[in-house]
C-alpha atoms as a PDB file:
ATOM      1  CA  UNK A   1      18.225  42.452  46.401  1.00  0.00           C
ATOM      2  CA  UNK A   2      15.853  43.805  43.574  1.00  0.00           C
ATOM      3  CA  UNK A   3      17.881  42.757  40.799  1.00  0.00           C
ATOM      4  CA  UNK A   4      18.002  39.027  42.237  1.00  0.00           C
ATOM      5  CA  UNK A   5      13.979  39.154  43.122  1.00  0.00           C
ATOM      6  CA  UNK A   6      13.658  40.613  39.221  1.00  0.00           C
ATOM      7  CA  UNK A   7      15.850  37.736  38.199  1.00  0.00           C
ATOM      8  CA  UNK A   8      14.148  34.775  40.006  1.00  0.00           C
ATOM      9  CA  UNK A   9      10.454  36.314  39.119  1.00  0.00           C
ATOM     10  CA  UNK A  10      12.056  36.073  35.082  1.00  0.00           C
ATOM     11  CA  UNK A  11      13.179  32.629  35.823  1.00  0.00           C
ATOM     12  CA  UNK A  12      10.299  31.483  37.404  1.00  0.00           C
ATOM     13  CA  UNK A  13       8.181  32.784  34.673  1.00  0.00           C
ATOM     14  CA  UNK A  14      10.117  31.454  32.016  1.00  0.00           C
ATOM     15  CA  UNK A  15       9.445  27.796  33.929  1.00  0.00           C
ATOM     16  CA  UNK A  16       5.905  28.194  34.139  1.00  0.00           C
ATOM     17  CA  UNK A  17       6.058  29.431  30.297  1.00  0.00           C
ATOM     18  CA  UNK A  18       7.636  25.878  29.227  1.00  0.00           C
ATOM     19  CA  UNK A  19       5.441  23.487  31.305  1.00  0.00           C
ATOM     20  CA  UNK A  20       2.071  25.690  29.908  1.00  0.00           C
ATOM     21  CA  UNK A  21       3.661  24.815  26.371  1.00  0.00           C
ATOM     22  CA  UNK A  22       4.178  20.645  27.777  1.00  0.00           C
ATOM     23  CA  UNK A  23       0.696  21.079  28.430  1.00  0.00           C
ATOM     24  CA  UNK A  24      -1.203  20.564  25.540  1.00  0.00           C
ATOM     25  CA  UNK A  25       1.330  18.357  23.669  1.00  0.00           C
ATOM     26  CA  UNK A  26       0.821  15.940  26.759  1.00  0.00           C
ATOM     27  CA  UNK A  27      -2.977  16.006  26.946  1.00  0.00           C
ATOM     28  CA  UNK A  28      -2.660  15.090  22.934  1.00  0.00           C
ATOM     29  CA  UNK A  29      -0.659  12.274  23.543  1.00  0.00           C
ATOM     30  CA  UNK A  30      -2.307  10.873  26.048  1.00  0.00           C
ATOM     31  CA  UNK A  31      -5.711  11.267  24.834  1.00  0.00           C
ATOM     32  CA  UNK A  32      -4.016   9.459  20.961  1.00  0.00           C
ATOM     33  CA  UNK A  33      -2.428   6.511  22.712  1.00  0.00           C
ATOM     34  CA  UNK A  34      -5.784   5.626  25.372  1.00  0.00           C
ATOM     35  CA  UNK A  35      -8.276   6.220  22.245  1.00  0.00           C
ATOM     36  CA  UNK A  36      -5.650   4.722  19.397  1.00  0.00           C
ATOM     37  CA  UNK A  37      -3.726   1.660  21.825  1.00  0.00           C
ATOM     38  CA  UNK A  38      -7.012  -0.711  22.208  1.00  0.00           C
ATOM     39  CA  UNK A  39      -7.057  -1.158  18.438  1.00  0.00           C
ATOM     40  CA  UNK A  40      -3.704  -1.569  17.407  1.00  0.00           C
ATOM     41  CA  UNK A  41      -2.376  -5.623  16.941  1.00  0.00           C
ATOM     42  CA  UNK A  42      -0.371  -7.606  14.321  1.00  0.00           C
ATOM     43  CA  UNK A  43      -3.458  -6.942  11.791  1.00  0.00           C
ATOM     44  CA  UNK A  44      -3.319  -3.786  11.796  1.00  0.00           C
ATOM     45  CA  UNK A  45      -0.160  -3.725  10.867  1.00  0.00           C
ATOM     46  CA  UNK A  46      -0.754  -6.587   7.609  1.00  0.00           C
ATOM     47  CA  UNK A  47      -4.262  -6.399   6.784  1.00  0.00           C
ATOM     48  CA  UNK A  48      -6.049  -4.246   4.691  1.00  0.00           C
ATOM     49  CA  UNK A  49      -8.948  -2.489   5.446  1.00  0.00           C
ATOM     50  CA  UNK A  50     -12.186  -4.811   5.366  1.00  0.00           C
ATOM     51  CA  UNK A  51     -16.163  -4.068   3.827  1.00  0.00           C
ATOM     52  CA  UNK A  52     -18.143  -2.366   6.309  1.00  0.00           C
ATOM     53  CA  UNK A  53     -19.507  -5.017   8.907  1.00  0.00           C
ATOM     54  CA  UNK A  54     -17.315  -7.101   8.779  1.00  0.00           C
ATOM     55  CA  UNK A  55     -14.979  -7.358  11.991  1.00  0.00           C
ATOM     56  CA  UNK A  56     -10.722  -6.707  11.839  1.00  0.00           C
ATOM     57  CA  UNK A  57      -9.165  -5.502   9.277  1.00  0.00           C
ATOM     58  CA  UNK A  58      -6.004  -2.768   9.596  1.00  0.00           C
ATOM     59  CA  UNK A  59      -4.441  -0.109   7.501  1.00  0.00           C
ATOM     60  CA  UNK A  60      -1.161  -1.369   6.179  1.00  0.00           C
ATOM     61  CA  UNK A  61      -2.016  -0.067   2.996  1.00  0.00           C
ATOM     62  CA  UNK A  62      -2.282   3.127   4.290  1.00  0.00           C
ATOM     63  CA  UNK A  63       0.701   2.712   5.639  1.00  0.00           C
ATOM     64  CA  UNK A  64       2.717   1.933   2.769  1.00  0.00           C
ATOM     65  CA  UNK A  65       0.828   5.034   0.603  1.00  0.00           C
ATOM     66  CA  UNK A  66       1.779   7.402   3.579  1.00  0.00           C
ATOM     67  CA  UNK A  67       5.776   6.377   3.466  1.00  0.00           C
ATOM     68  CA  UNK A  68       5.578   6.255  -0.283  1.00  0.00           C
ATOM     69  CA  UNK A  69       3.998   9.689  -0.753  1.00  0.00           C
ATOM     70  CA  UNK A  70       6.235  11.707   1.862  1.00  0.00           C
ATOM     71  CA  UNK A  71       9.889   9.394   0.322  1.00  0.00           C
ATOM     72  CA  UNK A  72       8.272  11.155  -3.318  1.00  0.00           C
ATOM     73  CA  UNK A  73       7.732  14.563  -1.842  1.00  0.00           C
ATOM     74  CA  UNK A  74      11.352  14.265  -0.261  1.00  0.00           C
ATOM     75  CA  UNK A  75      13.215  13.394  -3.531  1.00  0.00           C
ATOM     76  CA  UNK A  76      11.483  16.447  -4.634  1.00  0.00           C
ATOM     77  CA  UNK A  77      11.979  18.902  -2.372  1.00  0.00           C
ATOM     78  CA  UNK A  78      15.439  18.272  -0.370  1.00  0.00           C
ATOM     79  CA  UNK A  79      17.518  18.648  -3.039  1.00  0.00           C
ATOM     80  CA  UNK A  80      15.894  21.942  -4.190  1.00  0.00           C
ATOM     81  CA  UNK A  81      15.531  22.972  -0.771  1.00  0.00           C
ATOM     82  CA  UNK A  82      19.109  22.629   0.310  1.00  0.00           C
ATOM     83  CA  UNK A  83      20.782  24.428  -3.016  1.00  0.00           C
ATOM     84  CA  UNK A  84      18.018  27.075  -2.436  1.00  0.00           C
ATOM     85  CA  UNK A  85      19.090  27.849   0.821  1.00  0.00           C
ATOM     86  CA  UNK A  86      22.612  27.488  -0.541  1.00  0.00           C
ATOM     87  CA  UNK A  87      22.524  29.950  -3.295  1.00  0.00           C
ATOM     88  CA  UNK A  88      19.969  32.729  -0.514  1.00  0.00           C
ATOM     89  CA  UNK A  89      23.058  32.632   2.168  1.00  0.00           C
ATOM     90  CA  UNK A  90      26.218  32.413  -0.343  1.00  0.00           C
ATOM     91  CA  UNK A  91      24.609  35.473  -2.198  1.00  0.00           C
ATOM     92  CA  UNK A  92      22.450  37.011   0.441  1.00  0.00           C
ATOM     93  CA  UNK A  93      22.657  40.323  -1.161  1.00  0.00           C
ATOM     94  CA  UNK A  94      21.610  40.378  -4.979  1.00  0.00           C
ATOM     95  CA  UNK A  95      18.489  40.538  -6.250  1.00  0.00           C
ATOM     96  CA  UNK A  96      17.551  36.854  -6.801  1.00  0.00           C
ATOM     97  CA  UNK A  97      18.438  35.915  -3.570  1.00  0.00           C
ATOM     98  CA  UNK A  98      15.790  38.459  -2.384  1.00  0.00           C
ATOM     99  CA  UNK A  99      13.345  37.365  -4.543  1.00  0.00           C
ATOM    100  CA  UNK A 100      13.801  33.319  -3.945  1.00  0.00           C
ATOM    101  CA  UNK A 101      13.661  34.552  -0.213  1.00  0.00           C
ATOM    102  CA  UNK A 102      10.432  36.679  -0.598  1.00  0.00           C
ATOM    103  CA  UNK A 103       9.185  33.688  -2.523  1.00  0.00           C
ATOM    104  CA  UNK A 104      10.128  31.040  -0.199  1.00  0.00           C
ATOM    105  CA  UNK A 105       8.127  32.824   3.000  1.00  0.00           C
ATOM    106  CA  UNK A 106       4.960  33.514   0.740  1.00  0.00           C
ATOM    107  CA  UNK A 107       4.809  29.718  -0.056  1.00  0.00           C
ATOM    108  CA  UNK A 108       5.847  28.535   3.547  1.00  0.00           C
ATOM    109  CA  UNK A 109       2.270  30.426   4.438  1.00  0.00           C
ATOM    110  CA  UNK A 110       0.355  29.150   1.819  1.00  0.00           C
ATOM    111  CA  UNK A 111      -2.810  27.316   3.054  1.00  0.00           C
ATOM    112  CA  UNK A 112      -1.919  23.585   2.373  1.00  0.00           C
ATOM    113  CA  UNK A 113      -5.243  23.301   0.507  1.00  0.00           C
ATOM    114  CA  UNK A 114      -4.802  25.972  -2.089  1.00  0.00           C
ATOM    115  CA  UNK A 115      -1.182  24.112  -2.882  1.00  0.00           C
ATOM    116  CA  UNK A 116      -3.352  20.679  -2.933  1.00  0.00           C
ATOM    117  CA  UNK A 117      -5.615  22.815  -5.583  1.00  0.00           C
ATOM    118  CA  UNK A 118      -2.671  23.918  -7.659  1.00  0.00           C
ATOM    119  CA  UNK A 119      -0.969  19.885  -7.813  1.00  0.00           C
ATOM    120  CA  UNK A 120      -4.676  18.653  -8.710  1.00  0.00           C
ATOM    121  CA  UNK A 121      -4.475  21.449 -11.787  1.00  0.00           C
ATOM    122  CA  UNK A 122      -0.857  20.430 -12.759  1.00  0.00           C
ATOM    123  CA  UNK A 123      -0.713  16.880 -11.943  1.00  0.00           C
ATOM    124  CA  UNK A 124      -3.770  15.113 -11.920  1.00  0.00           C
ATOM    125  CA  UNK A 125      -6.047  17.157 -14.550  1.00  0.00           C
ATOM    126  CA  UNK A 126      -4.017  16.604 -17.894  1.00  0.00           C
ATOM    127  CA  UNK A 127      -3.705  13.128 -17.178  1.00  0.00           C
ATOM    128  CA  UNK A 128      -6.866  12.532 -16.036  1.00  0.00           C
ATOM    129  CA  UNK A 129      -5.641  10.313 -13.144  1.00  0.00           C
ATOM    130  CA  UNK A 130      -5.123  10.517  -9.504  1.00  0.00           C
ATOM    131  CA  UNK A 131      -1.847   8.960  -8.376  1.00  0.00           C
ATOM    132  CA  UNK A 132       1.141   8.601  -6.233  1.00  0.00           C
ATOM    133  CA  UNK A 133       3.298  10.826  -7.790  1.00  0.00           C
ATOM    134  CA  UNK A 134       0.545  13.727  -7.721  1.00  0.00           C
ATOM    135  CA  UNK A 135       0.305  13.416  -3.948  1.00  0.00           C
ATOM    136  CA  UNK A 136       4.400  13.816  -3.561  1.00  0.00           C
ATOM    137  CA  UNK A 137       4.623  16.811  -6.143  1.00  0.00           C
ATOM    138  CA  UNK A 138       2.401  18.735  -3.389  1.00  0.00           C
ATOM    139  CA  UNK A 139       3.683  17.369  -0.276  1.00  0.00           C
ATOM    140  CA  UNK A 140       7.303  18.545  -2.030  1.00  0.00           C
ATOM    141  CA  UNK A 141       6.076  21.572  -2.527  1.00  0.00           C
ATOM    142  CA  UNK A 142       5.174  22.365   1.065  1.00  0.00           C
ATOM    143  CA  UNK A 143       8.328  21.306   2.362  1.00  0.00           C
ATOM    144  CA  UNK A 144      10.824  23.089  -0.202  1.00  0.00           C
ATOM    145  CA  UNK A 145      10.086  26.667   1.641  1.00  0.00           C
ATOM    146  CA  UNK A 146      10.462  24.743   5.267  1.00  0.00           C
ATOM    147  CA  UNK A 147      13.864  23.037   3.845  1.00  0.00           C
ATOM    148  CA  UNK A 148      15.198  26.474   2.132  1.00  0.00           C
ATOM    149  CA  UNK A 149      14.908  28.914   4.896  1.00  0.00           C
ATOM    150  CA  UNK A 150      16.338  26.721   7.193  1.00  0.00           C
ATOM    151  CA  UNK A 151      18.921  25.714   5.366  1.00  0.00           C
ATOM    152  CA  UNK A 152      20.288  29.471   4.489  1.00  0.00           C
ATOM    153  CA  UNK A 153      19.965  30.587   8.550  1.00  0.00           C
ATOM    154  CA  UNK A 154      22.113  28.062   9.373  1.00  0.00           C
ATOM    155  CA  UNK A 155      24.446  28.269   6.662  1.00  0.00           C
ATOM    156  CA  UNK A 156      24.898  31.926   7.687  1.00  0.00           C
ATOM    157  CA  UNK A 157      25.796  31.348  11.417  1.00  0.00           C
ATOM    158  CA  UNK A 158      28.675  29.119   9.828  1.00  0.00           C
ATOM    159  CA  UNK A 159      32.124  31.133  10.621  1.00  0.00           C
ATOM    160  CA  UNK A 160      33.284  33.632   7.934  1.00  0.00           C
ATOM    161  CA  UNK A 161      36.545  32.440   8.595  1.00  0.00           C
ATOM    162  CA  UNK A 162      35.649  28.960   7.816  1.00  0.00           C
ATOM    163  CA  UNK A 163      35.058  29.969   4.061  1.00  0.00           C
ATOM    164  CA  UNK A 164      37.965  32.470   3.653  1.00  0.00           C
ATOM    165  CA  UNK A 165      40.069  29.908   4.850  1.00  0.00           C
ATOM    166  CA  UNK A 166      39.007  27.015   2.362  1.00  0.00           C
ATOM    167  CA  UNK A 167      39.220  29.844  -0.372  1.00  0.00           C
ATOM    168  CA  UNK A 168      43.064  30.583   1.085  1.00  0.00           C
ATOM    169  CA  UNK A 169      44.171  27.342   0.520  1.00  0.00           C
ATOM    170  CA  UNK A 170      42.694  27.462  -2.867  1.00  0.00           C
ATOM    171  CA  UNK A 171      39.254  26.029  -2.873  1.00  0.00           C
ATOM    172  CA  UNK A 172      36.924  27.531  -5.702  1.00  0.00           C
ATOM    173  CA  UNK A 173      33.796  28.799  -4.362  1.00  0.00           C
ATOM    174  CA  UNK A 174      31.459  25.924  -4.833  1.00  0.00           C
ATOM    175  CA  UNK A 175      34.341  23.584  -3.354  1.00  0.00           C
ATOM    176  CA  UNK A 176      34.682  25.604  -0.168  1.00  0.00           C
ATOM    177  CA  UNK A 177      30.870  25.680   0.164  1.00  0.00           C
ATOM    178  CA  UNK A 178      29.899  21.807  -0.048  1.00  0.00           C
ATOM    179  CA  UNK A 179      33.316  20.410   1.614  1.00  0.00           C
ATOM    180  CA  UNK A 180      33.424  23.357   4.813  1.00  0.00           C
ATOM    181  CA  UNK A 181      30.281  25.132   4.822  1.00  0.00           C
ATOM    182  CA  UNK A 182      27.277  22.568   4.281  1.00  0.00           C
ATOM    183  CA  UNK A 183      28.934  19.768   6.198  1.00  0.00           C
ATOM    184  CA  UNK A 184      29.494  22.169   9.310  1.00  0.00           C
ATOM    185  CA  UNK A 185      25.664  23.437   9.465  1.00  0.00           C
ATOM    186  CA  UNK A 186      24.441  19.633   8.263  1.00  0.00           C
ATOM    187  CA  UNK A 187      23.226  18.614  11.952  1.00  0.00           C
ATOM    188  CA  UNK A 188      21.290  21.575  11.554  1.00  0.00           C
ATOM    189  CA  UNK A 189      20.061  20.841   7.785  1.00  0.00           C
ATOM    190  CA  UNK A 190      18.703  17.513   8.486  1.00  0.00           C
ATOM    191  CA  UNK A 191      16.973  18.761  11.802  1.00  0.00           C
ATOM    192  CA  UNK A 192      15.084  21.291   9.531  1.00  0.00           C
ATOM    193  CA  UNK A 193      15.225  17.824   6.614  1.00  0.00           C
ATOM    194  CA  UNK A 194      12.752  16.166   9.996  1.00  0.00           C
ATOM    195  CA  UNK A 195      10.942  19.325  10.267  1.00  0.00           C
ATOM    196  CA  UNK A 196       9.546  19.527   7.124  1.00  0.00           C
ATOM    197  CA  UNK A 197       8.775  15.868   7.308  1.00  0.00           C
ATOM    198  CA  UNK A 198       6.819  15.974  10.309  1.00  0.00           C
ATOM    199  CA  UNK A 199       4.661  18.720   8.887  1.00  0.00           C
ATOM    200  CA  UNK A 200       3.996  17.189   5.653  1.00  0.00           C
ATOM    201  CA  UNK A 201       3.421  13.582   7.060  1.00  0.00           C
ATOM    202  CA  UNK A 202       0.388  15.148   8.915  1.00  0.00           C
ATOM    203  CA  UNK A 203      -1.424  16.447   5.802  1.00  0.00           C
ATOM    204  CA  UNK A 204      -4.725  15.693   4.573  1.00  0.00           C
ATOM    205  CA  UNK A 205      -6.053  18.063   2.217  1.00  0.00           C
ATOM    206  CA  UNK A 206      -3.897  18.104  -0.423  1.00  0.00           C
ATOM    207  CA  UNK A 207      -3.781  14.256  -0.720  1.00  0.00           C
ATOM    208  CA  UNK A 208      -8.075  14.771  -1.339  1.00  0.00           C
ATOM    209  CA  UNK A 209      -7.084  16.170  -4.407  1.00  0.00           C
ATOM    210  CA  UNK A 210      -4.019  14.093  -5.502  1.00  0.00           C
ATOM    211  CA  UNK A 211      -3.251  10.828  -4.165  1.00  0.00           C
ATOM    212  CA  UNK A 212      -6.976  10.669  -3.550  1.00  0.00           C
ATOM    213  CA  UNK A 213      -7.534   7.009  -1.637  1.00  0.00           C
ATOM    214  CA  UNK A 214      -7.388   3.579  -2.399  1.00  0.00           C
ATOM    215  CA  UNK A 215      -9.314   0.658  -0.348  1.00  0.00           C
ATOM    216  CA  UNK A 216      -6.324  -1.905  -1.721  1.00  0.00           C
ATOM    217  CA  UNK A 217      -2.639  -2.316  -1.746  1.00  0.00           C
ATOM    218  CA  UNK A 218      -0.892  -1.050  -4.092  1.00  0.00           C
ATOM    219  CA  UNK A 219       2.552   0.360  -5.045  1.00  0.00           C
ATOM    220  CA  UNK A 220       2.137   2.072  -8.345  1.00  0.00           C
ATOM    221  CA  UNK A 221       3.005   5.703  -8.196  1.00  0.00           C
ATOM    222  CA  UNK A 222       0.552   6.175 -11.492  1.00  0.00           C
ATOM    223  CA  UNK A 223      -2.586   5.217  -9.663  1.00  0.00           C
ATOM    224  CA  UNK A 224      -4.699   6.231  -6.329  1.00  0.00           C
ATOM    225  CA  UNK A 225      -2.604   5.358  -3.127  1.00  0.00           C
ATOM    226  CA  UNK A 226      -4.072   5.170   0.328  1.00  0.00           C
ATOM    227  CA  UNK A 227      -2.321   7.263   3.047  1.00  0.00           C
ATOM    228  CA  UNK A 228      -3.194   7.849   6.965  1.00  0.00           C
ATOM    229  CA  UNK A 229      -4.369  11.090   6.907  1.00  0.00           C
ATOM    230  CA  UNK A 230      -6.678  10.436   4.272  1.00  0.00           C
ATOM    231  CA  UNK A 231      -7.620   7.111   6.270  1.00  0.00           C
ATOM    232  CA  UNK A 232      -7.945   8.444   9.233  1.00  0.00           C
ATOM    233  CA  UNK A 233     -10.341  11.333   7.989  1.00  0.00           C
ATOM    234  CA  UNK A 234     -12.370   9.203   6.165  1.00  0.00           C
ATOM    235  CA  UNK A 235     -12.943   6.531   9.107  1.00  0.00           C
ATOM    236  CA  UNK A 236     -13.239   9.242  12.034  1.00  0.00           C
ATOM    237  CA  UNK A 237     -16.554  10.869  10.029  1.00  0.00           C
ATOM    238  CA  UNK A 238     -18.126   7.358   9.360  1.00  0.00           C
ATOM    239  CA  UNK A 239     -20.783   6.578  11.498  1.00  0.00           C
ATOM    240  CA  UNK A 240     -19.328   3.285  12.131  1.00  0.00           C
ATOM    241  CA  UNK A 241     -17.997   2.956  15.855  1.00  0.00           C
ATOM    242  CA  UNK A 242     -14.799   0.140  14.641  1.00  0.00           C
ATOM    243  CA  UNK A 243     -13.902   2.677  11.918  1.00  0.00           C
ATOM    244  CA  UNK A 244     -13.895   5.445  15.115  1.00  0.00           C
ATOM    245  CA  UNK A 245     -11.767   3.085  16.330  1.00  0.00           C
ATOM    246  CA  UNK A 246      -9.225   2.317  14.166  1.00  0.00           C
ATOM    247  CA  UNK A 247      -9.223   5.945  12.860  1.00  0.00           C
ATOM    248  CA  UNK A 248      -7.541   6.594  16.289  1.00  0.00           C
ATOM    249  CA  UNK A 249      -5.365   3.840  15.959  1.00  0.00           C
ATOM    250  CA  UNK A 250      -3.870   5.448  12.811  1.00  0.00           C
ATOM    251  CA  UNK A 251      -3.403   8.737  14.397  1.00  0.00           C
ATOM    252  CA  UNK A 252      -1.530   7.075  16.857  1.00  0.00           C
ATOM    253  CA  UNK A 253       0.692   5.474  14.343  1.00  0.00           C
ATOM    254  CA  UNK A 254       0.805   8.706  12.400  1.00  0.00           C
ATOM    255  CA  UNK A 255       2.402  10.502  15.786  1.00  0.00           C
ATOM    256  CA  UNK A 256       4.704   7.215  16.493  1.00  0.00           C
ATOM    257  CA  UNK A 257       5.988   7.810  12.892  1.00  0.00           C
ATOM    258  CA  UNK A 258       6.851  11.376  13.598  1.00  0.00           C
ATOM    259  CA  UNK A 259       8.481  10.762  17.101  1.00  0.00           C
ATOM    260  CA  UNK A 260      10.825   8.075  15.835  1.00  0.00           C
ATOM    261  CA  UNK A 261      11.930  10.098  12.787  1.00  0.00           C
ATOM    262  CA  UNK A 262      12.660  13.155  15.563  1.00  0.00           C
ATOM    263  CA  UNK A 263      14.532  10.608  17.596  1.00  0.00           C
ATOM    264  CA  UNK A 264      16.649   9.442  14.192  1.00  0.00           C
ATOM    265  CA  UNK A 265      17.518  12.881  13.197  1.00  0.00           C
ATOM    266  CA  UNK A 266      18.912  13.592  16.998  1.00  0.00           C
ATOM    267  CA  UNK A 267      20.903  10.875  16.978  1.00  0.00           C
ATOM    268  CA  UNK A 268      21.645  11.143  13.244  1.00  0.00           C
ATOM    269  CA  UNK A 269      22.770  14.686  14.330  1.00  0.00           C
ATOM    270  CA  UNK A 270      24.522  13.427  17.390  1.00  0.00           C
ATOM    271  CA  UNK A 271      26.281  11.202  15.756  1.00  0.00           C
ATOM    272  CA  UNK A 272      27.587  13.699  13.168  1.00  0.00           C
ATOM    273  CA  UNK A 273      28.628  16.180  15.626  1.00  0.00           C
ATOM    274  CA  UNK A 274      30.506  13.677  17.207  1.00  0.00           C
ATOM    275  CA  UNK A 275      32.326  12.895  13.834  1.00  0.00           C
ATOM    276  CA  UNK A 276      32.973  17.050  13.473  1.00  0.00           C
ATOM    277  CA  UNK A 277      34.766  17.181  16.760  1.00  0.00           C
END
C-alpha cells in the first residue's frame, strides 16, 4: 500500500512538474500573439519600414536579412558540426576527440556577445565593413558546439552491432559510418540541426556588431542587412508607440518562424523514421 501511495505521490509530482514548465511558455505566447496580432497585415509582410511619423510600413526587409543571416550561419556550421560530432563518437577515446569535446562545451557557454565581439574583430574590422556574411560567421559559430555534441550522443546510442556488421560485410570505416551509422541517428541530427536554429534565430547581440542594420532592402551579403532581432530591439526602445507596436509584431513572427521550423523537423523526422522501418 506504501509503495503504490510512494508511486502515485512520484507521478503526481512529476505532472505538476510538466504543467509548472507549460506555464511560462504559455503566458509568453499569449502575451506575443495579443501585443504582436493587432499589427500584423499584408504590409507588414511587403513593405519596408517607413520615416518616423509617417503611418504603415512593415519589416519585410527584416525578414529577408533574418532568413539570409541564419541560411549563412547554417552553411557554416552544419557541415562542421555534423563531422565534428562524427570524428568525437567514432574516436571517443584519443586525445583530439577530448580536446574537440572540451572545446565544443566551452564555446556552447560562451556569452553570445563576447562571440559577436570576436566576428566584429575577424570579420568586419579588416574590411572595414559591416555585412551579411559577418553576421552568419557568428551565428555559425554559436551553433557548431549545439550541432557537434548532439550529433556525437546520438551517434553513440547507435547499435555496436550496426557498425561491426557493415565492417563484416566489408565496408571501410568511413563507408560503414555515413551509409549505417549517420543515417540511423539522422532523425535525431536534424532535431539537434532545428535546435541550434531556434537558438540562433533569436539573437541580437552579435548581429550589433556584424550584420549591424539596414533601414532598406537589400540582398548583398557584403553590406549591412536588417534582421528581426535587431528590428525588434531597436523599435521596442523608441519612444514611438507604432514602432512599440510593430516591434511586437516581429517578435511574434520571430516565434511563428521557430514553431514552424520545429513542426518541419518532426515531420521531416517522422517521415524519415517511417522510411527506416
Amino acid at each position: 500500500m506504501t509503495r503504490k501511495i510512494l508511486s502515485a505521490l512520484f507521478v503526481g509530482f512529476c505532472a505538476l512538474s510538466v504543467l509548472i514548465a507549460l506555464v511560462p511558455l504559455a503566458f509568453v505566447l499569449f502575451f506575443v500573439i495579443s501585443q504582436g496580432i493587432g499589427a500584423i497585415n499584408l504590409d507588414f509582410f511587403t513593405h519596408r519600414p517607413v520615416p518616423v511619423g509617417e503611418a504603415g510600413g512593415g519589416m519585410a526587409n527584416a525578414i529577408v536579412g533574418t532568413l539570409i543571416i541564419t541560411g549563412l550561419g547554417s552553411l557554416l556550421a552544419i557541415p562542421v558540426g555534423i563531422m565534428s560530432g562524427v570524428y568525437m563518437s567514432e574516436y571517443a577515446g584519443s586525445r583530439l576527440a577530448g580536446g574537440v569535446r572540451f572545446a565544443a562545451d566551452t564555446l556552447n557557454g560562451v556569452p553570445s556577445i563576447v562571440i559577436g565581439v570576436f566576428a566584429y574583430g575577424v570579420a568586419v574590422l579588416p574590411f572595414r565593413q559591416f555585412s551579411a556574411l559577418a553576421g552568419g560567421l557568428a551565428l555559425g559559430i554559436m551553433m557548431i558546439p549545439i550541432i557537434a555534441r548532439t550529433t556525437e550522443e546520438l551517434l553513440l546510442l547507435v547499435p555496436q552491432t550496426m557498425r561491426e556488421g557493415a565492417l563484416a560485410l566489408g565496408a571501410t570505416r568511413a563507408r560503414a559510418v555515413f551509409t549505417v551509422v549517420v543515417p540511423a541517428a539522422l532523425p535525431g541530427i536534424i532535431t539537434g540541426i532545428v535546435l541550434a536554429l531556434a537558438r540562433i534565430a533569436g539573437e541580437t547581440a552579435p548581429l550589433l556588431f556584424t550584420s549591424f542594420n539596414n533601414p532598406f532592402f537589400t540582398t548583398d551579403l557584403t553590406q549591412p542587412i536588417a534582421s528581426l532581432t535587431v528590428q525588434i530591439w531597436a523599435y521596442a526602445i523608441s519612444p514611438y508607440e507604432d514602432w512599440h507596436r510593430q516591434a511586437w509584431a516581429g517578435a511574434l513572427v520571430l516565434v511563428m518562424i521557430v514553431l514552424v521550423c520545429s513542426l518541419l523537423a518532426r515531420f521531416a523526422t517522422r517521415r524519415l523514421e517511417q522510411l527506416s522501418s
